[in-house]
N, C-alpha and C. Protein backbone atom coordinates (compact mmCIF):
# COMPACT_ATOMS: atom_id res chain seq x y z
N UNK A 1 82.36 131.76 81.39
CA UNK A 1 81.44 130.87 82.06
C UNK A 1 81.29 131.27 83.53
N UNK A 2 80.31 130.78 84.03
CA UNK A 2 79.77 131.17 85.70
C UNK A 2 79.99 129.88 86.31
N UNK A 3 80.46 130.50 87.45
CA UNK A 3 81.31 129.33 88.37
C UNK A 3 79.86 128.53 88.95
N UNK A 4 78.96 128.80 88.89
CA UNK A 4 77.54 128.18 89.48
C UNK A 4 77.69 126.95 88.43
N UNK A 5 77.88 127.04 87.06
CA UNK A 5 77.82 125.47 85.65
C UNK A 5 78.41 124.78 86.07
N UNK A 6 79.62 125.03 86.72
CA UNK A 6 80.05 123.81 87.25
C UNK A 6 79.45 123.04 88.92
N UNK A 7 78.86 123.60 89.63
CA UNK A 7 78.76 122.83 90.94
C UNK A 7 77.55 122.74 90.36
N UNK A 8 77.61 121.15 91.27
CA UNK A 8 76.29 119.90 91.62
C UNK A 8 74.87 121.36 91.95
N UNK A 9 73.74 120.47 92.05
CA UNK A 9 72.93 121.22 92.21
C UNK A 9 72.51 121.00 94.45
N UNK A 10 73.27 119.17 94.09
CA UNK A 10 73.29 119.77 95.72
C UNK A 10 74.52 120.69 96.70
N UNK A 11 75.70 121.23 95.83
CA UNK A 11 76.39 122.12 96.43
C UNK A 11 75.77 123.37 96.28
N UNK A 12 74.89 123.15 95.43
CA UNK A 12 74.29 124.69 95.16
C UNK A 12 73.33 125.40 96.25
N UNK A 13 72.24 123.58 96.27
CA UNK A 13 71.23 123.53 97.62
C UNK A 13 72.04 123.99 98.96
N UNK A 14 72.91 123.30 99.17
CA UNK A 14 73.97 123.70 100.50
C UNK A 14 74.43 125.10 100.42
N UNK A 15 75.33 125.43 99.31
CA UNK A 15 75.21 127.04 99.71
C UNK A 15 73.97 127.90 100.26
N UNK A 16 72.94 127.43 99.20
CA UNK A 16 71.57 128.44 99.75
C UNK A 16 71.33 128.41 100.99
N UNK A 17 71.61 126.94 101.62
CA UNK A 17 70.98 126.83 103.17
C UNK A 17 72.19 127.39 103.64
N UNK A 18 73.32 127.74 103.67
CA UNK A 18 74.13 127.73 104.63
C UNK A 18 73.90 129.69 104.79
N UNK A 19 73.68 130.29 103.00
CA UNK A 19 72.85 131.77 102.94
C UNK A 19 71.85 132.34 103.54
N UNK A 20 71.37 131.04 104.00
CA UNK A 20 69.46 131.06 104.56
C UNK A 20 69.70 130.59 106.37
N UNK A 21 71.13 130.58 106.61
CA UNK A 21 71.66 130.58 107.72
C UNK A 21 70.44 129.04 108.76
N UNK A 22 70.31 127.93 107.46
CA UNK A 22 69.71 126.73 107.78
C UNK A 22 70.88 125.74 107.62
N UNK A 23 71.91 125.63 108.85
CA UNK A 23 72.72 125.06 108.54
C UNK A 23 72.51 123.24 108.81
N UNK A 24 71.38 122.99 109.64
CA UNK A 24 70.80 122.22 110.11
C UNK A 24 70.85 121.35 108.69
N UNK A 25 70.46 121.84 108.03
CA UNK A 25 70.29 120.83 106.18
C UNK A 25 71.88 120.41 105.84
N UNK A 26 73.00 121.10 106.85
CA UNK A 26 74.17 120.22 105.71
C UNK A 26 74.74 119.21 106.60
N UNK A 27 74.92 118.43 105.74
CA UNK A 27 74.83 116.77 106.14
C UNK A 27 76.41 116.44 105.61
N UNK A 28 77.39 115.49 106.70
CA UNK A 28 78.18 114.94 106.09
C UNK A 28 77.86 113.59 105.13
N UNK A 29 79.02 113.60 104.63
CA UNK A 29 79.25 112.50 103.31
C UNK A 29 78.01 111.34 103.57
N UNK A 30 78.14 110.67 104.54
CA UNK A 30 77.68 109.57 104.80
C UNK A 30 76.26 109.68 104.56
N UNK A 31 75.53 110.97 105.29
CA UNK A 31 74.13 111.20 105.19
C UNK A 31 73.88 111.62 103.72
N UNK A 32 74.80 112.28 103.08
CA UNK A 32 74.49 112.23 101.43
C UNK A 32 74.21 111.34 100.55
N UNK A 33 75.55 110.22 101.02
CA UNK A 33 75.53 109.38 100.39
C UNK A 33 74.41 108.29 100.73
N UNK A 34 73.65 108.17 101.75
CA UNK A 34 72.65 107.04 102.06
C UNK A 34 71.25 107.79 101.00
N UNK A 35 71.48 108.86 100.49
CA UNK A 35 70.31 108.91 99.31
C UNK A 35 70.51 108.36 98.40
N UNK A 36 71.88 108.41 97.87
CA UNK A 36 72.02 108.13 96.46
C UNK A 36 72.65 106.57 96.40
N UNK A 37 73.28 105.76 97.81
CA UNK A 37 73.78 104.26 97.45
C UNK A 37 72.65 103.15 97.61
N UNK A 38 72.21 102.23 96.11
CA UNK A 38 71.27 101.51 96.98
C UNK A 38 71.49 100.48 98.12
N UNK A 39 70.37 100.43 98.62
CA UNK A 39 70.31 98.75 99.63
C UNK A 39 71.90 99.00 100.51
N UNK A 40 72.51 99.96 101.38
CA UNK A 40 72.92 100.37 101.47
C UNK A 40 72.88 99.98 103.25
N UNK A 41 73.95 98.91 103.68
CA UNK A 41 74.33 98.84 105.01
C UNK A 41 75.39 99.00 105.98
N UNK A 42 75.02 99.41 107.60
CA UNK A 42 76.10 99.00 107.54
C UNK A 42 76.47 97.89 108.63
N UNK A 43 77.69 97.71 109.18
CA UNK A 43 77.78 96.44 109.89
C UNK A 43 78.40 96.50 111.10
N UNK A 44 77.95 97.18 112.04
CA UNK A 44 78.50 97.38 113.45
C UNK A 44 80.08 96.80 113.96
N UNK A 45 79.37 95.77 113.81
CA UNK A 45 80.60 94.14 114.45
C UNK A 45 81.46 94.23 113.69
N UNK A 46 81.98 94.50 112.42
CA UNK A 46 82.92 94.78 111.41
C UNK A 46 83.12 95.84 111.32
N UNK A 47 84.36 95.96 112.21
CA UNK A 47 85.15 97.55 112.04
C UNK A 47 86.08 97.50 110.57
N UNK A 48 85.97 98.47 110.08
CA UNK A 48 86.95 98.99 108.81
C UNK A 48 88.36 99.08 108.88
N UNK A 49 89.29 99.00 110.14
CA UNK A 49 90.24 99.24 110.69
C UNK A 49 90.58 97.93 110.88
N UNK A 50 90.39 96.42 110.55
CA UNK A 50 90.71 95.17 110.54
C UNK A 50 90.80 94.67 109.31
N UNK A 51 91.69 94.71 108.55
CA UNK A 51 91.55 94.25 107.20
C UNK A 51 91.68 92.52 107.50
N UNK A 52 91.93 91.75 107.90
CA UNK A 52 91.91 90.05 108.28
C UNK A 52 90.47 90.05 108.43
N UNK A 53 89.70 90.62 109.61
CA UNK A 53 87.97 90.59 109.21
C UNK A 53 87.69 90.71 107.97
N UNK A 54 87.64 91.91 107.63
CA UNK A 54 87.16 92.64 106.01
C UNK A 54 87.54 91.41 104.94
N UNK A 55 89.29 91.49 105.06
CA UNK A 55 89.22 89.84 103.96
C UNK A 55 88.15 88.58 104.19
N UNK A 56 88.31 88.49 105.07
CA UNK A 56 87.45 86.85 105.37
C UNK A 56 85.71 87.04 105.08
N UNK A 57 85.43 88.28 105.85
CA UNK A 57 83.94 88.83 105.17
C UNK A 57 83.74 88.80 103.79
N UNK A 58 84.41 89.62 102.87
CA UNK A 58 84.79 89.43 101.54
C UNK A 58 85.01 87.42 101.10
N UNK A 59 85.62 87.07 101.49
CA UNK A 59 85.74 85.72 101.14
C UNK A 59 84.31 84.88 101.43
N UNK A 60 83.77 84.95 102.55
CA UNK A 60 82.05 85.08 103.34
C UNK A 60 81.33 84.90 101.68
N UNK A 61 81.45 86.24 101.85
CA UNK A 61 80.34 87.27 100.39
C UNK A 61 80.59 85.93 99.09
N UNK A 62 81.82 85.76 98.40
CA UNK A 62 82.35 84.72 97.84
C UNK A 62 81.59 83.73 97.58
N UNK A 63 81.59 83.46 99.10
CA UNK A 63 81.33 81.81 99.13
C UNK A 63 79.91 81.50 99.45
N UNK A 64 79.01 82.74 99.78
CA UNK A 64 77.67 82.66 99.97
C UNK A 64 77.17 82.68 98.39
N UNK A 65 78.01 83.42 97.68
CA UNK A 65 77.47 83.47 96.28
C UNK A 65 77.89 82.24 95.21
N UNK A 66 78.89 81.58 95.98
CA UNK A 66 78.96 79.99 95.36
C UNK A 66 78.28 78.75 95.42
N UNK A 67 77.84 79.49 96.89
CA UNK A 67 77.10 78.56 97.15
C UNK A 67 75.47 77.75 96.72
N UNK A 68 75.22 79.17 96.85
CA UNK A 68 73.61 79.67 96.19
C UNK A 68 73.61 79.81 94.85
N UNK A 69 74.10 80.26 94.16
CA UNK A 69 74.20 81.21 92.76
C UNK A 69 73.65 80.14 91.85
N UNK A 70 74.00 80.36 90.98
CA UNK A 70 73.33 79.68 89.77
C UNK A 70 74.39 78.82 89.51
N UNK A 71 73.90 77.48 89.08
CA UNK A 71 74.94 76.66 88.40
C UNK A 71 74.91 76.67 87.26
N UNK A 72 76.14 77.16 86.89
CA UNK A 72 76.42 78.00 85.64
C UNK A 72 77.60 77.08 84.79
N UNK A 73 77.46 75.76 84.91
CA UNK A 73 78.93 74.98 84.77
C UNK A 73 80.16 75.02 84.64
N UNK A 74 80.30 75.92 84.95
CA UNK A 74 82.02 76.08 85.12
C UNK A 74 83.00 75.61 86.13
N UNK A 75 81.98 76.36 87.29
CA UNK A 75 82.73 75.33 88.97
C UNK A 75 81.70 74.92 89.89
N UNK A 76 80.75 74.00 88.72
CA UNK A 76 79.78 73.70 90.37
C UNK A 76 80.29 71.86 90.67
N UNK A 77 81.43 71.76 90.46
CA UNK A 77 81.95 70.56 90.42
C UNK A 77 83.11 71.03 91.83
N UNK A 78 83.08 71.89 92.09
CA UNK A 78 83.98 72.56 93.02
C UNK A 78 83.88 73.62 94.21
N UNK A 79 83.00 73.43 94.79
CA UNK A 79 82.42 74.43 96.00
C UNK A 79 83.45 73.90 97.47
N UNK A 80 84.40 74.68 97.87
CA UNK A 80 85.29 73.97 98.80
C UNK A 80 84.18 74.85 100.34
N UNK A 81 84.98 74.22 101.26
CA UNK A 81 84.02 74.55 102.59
C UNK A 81 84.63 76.09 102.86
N UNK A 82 84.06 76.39 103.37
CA UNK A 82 84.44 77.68 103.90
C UNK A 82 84.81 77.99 105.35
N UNK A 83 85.71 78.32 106.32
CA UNK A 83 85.75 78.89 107.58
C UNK A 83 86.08 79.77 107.86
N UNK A 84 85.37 80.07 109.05
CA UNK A 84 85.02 82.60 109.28
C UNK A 84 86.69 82.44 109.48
N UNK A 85 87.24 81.24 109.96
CA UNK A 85 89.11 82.25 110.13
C UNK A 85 89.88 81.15 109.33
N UNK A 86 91.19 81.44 109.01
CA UNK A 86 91.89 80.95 108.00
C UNK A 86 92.41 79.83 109.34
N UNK A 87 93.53 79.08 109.00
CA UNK A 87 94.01 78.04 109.31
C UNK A 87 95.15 79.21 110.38
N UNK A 88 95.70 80.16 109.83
CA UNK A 88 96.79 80.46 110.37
C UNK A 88 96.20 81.94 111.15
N UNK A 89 95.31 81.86 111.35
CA UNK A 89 94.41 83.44 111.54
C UNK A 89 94.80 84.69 111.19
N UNK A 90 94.40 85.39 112.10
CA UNK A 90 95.67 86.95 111.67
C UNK A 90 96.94 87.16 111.75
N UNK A 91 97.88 85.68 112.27
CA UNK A 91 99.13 86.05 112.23
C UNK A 91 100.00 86.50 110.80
N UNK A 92 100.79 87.18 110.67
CA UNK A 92 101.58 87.75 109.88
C UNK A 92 102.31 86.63 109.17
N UNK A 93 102.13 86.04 108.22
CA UNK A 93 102.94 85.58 107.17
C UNK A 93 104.03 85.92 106.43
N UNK A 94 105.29 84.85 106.09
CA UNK A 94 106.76 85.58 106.29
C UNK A 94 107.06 83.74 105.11
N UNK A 95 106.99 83.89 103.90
CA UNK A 95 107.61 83.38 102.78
C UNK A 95 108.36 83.86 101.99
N UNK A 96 109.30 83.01 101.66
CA UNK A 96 110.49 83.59 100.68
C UNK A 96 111.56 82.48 100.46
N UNK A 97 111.89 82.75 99.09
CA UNK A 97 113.00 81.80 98.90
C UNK A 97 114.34 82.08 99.02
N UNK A 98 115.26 82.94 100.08
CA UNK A 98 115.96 83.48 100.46
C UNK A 98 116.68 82.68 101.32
N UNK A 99 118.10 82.53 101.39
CA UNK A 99 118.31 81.12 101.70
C UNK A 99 118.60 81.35 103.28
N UNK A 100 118.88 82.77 103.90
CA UNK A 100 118.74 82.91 105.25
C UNK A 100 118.05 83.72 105.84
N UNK A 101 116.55 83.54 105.16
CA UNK A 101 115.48 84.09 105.86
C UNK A 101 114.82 83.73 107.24
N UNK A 102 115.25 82.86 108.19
CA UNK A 102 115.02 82.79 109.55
C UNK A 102 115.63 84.12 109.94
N UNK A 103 117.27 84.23 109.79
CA UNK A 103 118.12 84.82 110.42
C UNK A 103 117.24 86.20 109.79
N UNK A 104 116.74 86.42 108.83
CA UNK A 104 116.30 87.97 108.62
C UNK A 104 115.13 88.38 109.43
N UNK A 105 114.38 87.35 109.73
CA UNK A 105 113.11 87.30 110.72
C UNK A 105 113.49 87.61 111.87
N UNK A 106 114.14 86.58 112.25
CA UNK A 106 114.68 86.71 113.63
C UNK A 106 115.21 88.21 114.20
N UNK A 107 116.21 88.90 113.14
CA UNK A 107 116.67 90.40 113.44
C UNK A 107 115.41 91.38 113.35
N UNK A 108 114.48 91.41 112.25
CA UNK A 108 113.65 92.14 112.46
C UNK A 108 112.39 91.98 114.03
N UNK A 109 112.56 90.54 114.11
CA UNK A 109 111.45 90.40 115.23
C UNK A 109 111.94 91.27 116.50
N UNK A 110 113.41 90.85 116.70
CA UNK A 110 114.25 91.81 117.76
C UNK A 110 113.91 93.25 117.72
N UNK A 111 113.98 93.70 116.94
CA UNK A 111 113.88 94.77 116.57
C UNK A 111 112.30 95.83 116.94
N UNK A 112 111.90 94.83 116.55
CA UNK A 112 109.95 95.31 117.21
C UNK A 112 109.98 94.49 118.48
N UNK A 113 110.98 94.06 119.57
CA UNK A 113 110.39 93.20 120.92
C UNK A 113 109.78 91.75 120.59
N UNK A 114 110.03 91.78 119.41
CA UNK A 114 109.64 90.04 119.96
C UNK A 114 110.42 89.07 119.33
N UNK A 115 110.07 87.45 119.35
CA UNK A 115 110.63 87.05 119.42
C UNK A 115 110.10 85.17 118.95
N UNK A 116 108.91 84.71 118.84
CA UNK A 116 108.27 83.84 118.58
C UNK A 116 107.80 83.77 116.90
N UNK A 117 108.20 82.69 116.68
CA UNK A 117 107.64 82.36 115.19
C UNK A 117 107.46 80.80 115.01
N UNK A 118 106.46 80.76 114.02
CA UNK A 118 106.19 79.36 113.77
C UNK A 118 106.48 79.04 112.50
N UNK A 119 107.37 77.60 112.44
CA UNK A 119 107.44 77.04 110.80
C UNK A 119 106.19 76.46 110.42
N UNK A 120 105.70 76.92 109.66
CA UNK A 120 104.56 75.86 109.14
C UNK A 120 104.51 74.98 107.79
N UNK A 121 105.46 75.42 107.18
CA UNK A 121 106.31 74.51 105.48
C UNK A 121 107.56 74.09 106.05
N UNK A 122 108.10 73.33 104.87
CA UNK A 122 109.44 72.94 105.05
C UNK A 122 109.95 73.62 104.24
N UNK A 123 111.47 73.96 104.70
CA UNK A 123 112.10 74.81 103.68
C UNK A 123 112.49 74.66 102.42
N UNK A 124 111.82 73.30 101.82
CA UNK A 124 112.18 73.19 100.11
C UNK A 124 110.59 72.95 99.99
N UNK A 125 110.57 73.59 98.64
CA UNK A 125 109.07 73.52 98.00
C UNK A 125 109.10 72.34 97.06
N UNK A 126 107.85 71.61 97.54
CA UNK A 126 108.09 70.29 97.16
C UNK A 126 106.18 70.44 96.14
N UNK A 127 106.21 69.62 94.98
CA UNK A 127 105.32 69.58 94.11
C UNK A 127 104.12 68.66 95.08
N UNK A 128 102.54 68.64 94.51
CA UNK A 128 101.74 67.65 95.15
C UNK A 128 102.01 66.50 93.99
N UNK A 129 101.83 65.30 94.64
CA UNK A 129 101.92 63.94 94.35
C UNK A 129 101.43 63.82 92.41
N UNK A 130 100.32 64.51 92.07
CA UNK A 130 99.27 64.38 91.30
C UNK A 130 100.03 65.67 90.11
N UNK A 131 100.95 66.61 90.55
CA UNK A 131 101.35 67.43 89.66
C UNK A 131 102.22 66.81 88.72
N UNK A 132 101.66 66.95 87.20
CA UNK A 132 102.41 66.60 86.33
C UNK A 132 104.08 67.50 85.95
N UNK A 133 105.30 66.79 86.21
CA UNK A 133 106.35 67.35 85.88
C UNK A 133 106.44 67.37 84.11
N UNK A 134 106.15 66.63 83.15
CA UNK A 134 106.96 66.37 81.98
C UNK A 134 105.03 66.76 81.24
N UNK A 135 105.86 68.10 80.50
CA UNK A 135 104.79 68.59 79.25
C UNK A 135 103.85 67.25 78.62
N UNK A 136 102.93 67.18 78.16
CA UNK A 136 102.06 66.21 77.50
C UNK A 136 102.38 66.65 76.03
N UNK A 137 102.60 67.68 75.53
CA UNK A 137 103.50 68.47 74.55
C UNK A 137 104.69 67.98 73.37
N UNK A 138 104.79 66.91 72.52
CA UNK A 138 106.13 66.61 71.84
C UNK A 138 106.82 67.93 71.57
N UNK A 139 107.86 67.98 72.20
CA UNK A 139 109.18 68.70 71.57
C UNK A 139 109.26 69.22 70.08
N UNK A 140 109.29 70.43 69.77
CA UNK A 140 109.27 70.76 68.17
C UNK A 140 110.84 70.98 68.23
N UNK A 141 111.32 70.14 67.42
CA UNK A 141 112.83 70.58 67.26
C UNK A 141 113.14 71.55 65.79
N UNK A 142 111.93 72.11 64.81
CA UNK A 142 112.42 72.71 64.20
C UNK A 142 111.99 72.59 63.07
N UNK A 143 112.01 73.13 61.75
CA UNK A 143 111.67 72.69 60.31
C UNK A 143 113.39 72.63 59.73
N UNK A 144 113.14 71.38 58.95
CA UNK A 144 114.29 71.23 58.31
C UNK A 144 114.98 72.57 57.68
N UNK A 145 116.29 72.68 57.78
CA UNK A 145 116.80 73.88 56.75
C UNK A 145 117.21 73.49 54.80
């Protein structure tokens, strides 16, 4: 087989221009790719290098499409509000059921210079009011032997 069957026909186009010493025609990824992705934007103000933006944008996208979308009955009994930042923003979250996980926080925070943290739970996980503890379920104890 000829090594030409396997490459694209636009690596092929690019060799010729780069043969035809028209190097002006080769385009990185991005300019390739804006032929072939549709409806295809991009978003200045949202750097790629912030994933806490990117999540919450993503969550955005979500909730614009819950909002609007079709009521399709499954959850239009349930559209909760939405806000651009979480309750706790970009700070770093630190859960665990570890019974001296301050003291493990605390050494690592030392460790990177700092030194501030906030409790925001209490340290026993407690059920909501409305959660059923006891199965609705009778007990199968078995078929007779």
């Amino acid at each position: 087989m000829r090594a030409w069957e396997f490459l694209s026909e636009a690596i092929v186009s690019k060799l010729d221009a780069v043969d035809k010493g028209k190097l002006d025609l080769i385009h990185d990824g991005l300019s390739v790719a804006a032929h072939s992705l549709p409806d295809t934007y991009i978003i200045p103000d949202l750097q790629n290098n912030d994933f806490y933006d990117l999540y919450r944008f993503g969550l955005a996208i979500a909730a614009v499409r819950g909002e609007d979308g079709q009521d399709d009955g499954v959850q239009h009994h349930r559209k909760p509000h939405f806000d651009a930042e979480s309750m706790w923003g970009e700070s770093q979250i630190v859960s665990s059921i570890e019974p001296d996980i301050v003291g493990l926080i605390d050494k690592a925070l030392a460790k990177v210079g700092l030194t501030k943290k906030v409790q925001v739970s209490p340290a026993t996980s407690d059920e909501f009011p409305d959660t059923m503890h006891v199965s609705p379920v009778k007990p199968f104890k078995g078929y007779p032997r």
